[in-house]
N, C-alpha and C. Protein backbone atom coordinates (compact mmCIF):
# COMPACT_ATOMS: atom_id res chain seq x y z
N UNK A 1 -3.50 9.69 42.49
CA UNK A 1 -4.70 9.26 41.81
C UNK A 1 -5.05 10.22 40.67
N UNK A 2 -5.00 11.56 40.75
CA UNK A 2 -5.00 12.80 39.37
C UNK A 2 -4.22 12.53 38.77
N UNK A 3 -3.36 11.89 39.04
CA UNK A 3 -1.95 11.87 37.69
C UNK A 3 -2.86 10.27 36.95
N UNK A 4 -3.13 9.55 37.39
CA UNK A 4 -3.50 8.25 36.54
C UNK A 4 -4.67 8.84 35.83
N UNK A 5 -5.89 9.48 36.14
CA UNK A 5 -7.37 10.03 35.92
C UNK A 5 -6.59 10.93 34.82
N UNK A 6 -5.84 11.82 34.64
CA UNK A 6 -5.25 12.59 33.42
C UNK A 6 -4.42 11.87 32.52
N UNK A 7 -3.97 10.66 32.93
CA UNK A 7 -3.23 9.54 31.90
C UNK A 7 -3.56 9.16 31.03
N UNK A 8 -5.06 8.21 31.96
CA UNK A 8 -6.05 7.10 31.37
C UNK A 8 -6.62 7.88 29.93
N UNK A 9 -7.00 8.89 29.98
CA UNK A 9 -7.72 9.09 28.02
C UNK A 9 -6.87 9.09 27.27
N UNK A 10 -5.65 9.81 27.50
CA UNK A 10 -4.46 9.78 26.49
C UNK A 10 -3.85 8.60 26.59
N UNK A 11 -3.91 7.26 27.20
CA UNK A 11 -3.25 6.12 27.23
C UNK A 11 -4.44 5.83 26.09
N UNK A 12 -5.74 5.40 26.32
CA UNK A 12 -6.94 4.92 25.84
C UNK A 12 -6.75 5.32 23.67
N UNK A 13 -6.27 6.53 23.76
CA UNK A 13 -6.69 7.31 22.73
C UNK A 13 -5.52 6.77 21.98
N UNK A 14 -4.25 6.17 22.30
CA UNK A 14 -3.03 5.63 21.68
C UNK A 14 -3.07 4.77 21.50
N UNK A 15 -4.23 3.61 22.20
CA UNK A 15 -4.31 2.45 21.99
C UNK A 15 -5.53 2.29 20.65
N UNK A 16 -6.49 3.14 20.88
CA UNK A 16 -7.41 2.94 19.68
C UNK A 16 -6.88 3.18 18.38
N UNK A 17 -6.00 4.29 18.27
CA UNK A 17 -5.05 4.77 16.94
C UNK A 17 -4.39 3.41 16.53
N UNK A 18 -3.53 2.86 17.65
CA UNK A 18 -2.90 1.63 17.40
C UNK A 18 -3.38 0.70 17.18
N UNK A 19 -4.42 0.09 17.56
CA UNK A 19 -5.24 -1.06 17.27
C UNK A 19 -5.77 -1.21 15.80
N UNK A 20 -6.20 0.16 15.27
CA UNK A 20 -6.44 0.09 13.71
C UNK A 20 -5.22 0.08 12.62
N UNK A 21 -4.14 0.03 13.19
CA UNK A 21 -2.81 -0.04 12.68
C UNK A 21 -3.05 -0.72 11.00
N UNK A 22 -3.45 -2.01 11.08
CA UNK A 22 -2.72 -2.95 10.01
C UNK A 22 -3.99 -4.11 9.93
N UNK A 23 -4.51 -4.36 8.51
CA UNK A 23 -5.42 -5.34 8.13
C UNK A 23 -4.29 -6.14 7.48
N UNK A 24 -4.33 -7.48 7.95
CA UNK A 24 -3.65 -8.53 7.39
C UNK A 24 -4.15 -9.38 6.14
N UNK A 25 -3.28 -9.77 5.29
CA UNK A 25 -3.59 -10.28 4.43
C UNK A 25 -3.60 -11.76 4.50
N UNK A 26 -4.11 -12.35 4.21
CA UNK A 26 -4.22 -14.27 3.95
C UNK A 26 -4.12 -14.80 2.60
N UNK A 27 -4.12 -14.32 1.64
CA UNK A 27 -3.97 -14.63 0.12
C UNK A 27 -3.45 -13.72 -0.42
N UNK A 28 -3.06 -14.30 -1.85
CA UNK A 28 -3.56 -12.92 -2.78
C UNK A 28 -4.67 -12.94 -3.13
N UNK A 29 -5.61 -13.92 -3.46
CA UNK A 29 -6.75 -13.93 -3.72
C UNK A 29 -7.97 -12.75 -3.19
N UNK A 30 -6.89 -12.18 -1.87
CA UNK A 30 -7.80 -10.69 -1.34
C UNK A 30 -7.77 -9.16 -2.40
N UNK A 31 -6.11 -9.51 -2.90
CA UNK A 31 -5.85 -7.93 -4.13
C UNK A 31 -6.24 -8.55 -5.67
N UNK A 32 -6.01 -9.55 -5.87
CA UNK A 32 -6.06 -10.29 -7.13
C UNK A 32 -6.84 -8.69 -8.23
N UNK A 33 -6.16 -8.94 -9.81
CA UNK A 33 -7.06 -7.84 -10.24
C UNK A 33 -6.43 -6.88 -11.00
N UNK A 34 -7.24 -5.37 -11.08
CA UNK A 34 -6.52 -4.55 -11.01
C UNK A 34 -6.95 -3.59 -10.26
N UNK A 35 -5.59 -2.68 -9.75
CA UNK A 35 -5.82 -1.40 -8.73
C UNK A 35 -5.48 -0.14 -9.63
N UNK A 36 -6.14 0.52 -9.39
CA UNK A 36 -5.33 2.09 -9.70
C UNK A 36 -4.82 2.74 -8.59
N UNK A 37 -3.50 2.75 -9.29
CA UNK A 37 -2.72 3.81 -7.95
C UNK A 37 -3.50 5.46 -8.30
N UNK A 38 -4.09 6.39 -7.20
CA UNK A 38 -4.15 7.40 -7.29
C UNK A 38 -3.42 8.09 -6.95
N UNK A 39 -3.03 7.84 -5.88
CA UNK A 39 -1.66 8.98 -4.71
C UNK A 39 -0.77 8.30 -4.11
N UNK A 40 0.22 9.05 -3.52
CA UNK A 40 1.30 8.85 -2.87
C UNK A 40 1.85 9.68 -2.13
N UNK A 41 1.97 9.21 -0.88
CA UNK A 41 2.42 10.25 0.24
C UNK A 41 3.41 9.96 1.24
N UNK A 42 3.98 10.92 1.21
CA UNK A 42 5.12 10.65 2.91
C UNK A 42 4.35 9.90 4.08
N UNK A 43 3.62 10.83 4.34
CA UNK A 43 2.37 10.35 5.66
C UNK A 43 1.17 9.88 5.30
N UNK A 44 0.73 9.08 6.25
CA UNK A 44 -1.04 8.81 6.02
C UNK A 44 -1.34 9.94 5.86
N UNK A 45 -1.61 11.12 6.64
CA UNK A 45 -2.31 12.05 6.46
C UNK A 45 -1.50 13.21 5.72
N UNK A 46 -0.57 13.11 5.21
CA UNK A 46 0.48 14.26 4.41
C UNK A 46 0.07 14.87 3.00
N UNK A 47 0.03 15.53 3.05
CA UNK A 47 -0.06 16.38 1.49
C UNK A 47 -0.08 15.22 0.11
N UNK A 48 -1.01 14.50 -0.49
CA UNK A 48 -1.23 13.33 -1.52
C UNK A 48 -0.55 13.88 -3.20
N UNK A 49 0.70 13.28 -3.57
CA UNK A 49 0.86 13.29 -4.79
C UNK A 49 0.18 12.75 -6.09
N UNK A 50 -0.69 13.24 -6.45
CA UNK A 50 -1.30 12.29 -7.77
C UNK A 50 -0.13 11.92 -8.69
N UNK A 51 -1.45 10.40 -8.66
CA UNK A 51 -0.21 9.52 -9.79
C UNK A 51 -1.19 9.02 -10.57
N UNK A 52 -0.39 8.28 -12.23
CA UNK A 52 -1.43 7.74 -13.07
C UNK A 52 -0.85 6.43 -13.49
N UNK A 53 -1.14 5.21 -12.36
CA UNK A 53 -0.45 4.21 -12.03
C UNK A 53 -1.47 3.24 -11.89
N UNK A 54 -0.89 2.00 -13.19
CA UNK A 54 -2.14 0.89 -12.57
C UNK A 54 -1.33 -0.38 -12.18
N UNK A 55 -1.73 -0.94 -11.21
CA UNK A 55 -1.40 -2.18 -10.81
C UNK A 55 -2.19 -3.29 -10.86
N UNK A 56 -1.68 -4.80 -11.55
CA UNK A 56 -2.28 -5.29 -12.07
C UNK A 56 -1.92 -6.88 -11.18
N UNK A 57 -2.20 -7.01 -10.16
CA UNK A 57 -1.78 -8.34 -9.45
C UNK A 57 -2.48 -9.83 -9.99
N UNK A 58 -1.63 -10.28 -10.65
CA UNK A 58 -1.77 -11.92 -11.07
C UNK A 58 -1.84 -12.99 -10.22
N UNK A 59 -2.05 -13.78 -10.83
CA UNK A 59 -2.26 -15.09 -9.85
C UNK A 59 -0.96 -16.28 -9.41
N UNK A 60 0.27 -15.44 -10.50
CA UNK A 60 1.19 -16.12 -10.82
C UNK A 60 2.25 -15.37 -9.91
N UNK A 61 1.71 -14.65 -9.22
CA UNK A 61 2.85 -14.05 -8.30
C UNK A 61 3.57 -12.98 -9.10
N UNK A 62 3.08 -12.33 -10.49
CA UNK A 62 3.37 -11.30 -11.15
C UNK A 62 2.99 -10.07 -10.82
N UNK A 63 3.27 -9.25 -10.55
CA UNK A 63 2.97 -7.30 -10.48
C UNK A 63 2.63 -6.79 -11.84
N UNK A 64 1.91 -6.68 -12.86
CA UNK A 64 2.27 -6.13 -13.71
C UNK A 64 2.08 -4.09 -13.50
N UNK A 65 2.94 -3.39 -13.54
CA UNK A 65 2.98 -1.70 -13.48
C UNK A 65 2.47 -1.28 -14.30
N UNK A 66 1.80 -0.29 -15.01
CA UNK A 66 1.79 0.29 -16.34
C UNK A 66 1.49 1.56 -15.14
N UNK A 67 2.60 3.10 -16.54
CA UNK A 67 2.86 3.85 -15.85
C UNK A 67 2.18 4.71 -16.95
N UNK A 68 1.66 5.88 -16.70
CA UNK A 68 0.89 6.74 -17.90
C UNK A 68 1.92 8.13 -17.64
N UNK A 69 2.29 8.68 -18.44
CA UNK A 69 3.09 9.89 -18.27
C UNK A 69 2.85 10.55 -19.42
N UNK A 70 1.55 11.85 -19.65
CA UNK A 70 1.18 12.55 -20.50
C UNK A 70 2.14 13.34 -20.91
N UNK A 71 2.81 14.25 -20.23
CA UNK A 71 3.54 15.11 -20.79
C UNK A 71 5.49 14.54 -21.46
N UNK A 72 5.37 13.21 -20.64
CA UNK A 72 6.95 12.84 -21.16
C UNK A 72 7.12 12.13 -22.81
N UNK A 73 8.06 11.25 -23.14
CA UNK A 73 8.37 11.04 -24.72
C UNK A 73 7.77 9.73 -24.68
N UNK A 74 7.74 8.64 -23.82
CA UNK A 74 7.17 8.03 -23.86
C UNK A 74 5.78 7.72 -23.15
N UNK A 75 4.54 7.83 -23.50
CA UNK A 75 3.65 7.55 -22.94
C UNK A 75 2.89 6.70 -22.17
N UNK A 76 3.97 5.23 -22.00
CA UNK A 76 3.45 4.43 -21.19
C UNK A 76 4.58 3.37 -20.62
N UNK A 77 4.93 2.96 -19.93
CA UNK A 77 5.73 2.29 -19.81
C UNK A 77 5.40 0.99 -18.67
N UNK A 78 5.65 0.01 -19.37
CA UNK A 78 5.36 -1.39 -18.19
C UNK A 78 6.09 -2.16 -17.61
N UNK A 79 6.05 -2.89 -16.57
CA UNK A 79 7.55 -3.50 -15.93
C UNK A 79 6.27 -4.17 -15.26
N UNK A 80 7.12 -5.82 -15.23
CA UNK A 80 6.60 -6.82 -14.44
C UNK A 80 7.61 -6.88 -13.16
N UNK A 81 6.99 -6.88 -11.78
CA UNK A 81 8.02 -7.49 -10.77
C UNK A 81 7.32 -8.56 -10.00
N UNK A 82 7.71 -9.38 -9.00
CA UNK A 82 7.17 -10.00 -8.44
C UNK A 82 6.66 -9.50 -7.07
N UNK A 83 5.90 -10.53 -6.71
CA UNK A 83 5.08 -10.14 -5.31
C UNK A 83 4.72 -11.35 -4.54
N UNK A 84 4.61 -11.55 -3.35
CA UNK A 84 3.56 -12.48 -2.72
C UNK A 84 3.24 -11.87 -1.04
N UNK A 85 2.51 -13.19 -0.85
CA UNK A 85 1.68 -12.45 -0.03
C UNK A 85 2.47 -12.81 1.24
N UNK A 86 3.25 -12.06 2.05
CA UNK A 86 4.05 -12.36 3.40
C UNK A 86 3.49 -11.95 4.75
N UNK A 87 3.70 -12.41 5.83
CA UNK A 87 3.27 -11.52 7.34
C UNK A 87 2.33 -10.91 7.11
N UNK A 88 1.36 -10.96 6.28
CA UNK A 88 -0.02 -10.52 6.06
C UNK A 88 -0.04 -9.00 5.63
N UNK A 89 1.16 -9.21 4.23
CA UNK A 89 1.80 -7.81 3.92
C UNK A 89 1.99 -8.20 2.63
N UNK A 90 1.97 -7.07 1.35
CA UNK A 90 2.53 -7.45 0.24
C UNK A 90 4.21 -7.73 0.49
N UNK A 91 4.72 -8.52 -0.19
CA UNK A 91 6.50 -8.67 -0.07
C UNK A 91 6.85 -8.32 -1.72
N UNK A 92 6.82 -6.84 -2.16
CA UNK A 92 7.12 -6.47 -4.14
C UNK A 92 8.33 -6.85 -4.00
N UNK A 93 9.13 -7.16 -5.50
CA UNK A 93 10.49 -6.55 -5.34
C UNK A 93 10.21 -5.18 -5.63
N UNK A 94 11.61 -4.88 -5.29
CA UNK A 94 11.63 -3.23 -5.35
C UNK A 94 12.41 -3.15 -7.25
N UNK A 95 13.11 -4.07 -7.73
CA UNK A 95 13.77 -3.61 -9.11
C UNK A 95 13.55 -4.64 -9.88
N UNK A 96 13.08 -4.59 -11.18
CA UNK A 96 12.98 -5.51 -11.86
C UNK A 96 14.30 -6.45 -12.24
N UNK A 97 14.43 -7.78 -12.45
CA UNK A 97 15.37 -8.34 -12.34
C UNK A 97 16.62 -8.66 -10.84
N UNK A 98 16.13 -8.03 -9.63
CA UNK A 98 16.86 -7.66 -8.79
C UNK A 98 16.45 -8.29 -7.88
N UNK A 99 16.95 -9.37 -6.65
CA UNK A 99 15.99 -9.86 -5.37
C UNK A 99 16.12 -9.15 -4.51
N UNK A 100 16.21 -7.88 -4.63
CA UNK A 100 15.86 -7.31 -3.19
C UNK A 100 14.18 -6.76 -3.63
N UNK A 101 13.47 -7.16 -1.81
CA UNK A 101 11.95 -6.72 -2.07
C UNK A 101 12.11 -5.73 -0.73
N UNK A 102 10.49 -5.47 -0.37
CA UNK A 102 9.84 -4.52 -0.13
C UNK A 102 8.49 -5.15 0.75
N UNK A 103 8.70 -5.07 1.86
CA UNK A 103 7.26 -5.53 2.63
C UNK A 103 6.47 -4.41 2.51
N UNK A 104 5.03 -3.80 2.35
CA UNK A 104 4.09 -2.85 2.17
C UNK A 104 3.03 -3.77 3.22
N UNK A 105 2.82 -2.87 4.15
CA UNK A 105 1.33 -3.41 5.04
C UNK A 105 0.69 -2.75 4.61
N UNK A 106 -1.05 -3.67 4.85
CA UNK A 106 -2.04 -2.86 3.77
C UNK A 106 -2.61 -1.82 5.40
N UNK A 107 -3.10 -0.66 5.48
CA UNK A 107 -3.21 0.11 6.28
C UNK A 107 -4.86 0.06 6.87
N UNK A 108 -5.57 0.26 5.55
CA UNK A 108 -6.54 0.01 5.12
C UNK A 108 -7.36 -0.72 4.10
N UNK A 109 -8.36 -1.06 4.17
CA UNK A 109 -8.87 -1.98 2.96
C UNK A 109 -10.44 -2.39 3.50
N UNK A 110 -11.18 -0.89 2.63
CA UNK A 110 -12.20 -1.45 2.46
C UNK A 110 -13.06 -1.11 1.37
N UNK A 111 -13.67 -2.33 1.34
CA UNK A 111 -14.53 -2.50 -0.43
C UNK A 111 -13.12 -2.22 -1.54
N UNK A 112 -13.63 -1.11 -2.11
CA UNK A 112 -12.81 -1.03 -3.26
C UNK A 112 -11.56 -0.32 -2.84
N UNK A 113 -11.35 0.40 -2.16
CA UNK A 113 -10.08 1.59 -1.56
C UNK A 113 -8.91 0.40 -0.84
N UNK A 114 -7.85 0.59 -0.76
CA UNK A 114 -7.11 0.13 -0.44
C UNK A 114 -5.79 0.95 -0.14
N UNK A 115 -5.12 1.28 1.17
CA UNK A 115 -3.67 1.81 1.57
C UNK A 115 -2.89 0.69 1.93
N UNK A 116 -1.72 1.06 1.32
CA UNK A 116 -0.17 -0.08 1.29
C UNK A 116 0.44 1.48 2.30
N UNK A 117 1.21 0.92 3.13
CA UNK A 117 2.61 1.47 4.02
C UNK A 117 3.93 0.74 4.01
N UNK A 118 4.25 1.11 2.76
CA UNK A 118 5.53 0.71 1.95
C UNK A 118 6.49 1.23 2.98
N UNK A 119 8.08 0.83 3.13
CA UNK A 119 9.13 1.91 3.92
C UNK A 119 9.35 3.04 3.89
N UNK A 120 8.92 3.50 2.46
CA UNK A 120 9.22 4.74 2.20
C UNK A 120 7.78 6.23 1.91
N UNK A 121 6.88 5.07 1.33
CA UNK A 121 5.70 5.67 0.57
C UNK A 121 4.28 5.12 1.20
N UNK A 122 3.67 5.96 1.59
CA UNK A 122 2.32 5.21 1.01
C UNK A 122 1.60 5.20 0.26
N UNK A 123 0.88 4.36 -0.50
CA UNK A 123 0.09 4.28 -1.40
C UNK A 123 -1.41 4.28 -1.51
N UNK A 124 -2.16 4.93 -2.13
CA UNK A 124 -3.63 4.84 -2.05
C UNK A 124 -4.09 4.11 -3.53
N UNK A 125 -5.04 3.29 -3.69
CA UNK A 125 -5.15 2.32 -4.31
C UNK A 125 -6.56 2.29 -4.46
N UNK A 126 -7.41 1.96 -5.47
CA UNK A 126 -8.88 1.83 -5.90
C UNK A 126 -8.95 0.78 -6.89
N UNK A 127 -9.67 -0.20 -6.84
CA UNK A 127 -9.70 -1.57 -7.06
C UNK A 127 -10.90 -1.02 -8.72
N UNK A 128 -10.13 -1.62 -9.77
CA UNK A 128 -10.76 -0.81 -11.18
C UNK A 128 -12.01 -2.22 -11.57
């Protein structure tokens, strides 16, 4: 009976972590817009790379990127890819011209803030 009574909070405490896992999506009509990417990280909670990244989700199932890079030769650069809305997950491609995509679950999403958990990255996102 002590071994279950020392279980039960740490069972309890894995399930609440888990339960907030993943807000599903039903449209695009939920991202529609534009986002600014601010950061990017290995982990939810990992050390945040700033970025100067806007994302611009259409209605047409377009991504439009625009990338700001102060110190490089070119200062801006844009690429359209596609997107829709899958398993209540963005589905990007990953290369322009290319059909391989990219499922991203949104992590979080509220009001204006928004986290994607891409395979590789996550993303933090603020609705402009």
């Amino acid at each position: 009976m002590k071994k279950y009574v020392k279980i039960l909070p740490l069972a309890a405490l894995f399930f609440a972590f888990s339960a907030n896992a993943e807000v599903a999506l039903q449209s695009n009509s939920e991202i529609l817009g534009k986002w600014k990417l601010t950061a990017e990280a290995m982990k939810l909670d990992g050390e945040k790379k700033a970025v100067t990244v806007e994302w611009d989700f259409k209605s047409d199932g377009a991504l439009l990127t625009t990338a700001t890079d102060s110190v490089g030769r070119t200062k801006e650069m844009k690429i359209a890819i596609k997107y829709s809305i899958e398993e209540g997950g963005i589905k990007k491609q990953i290369t322009p011209g290319q059909e391989k995509y990219e499922l991203c679950k949104v992590v979080d999403k509220d009001g204006s803030k928004m986290t994607l958990k891409c395979p590789f990255l996550y993303y933090f996102l603020t609705k402009i």
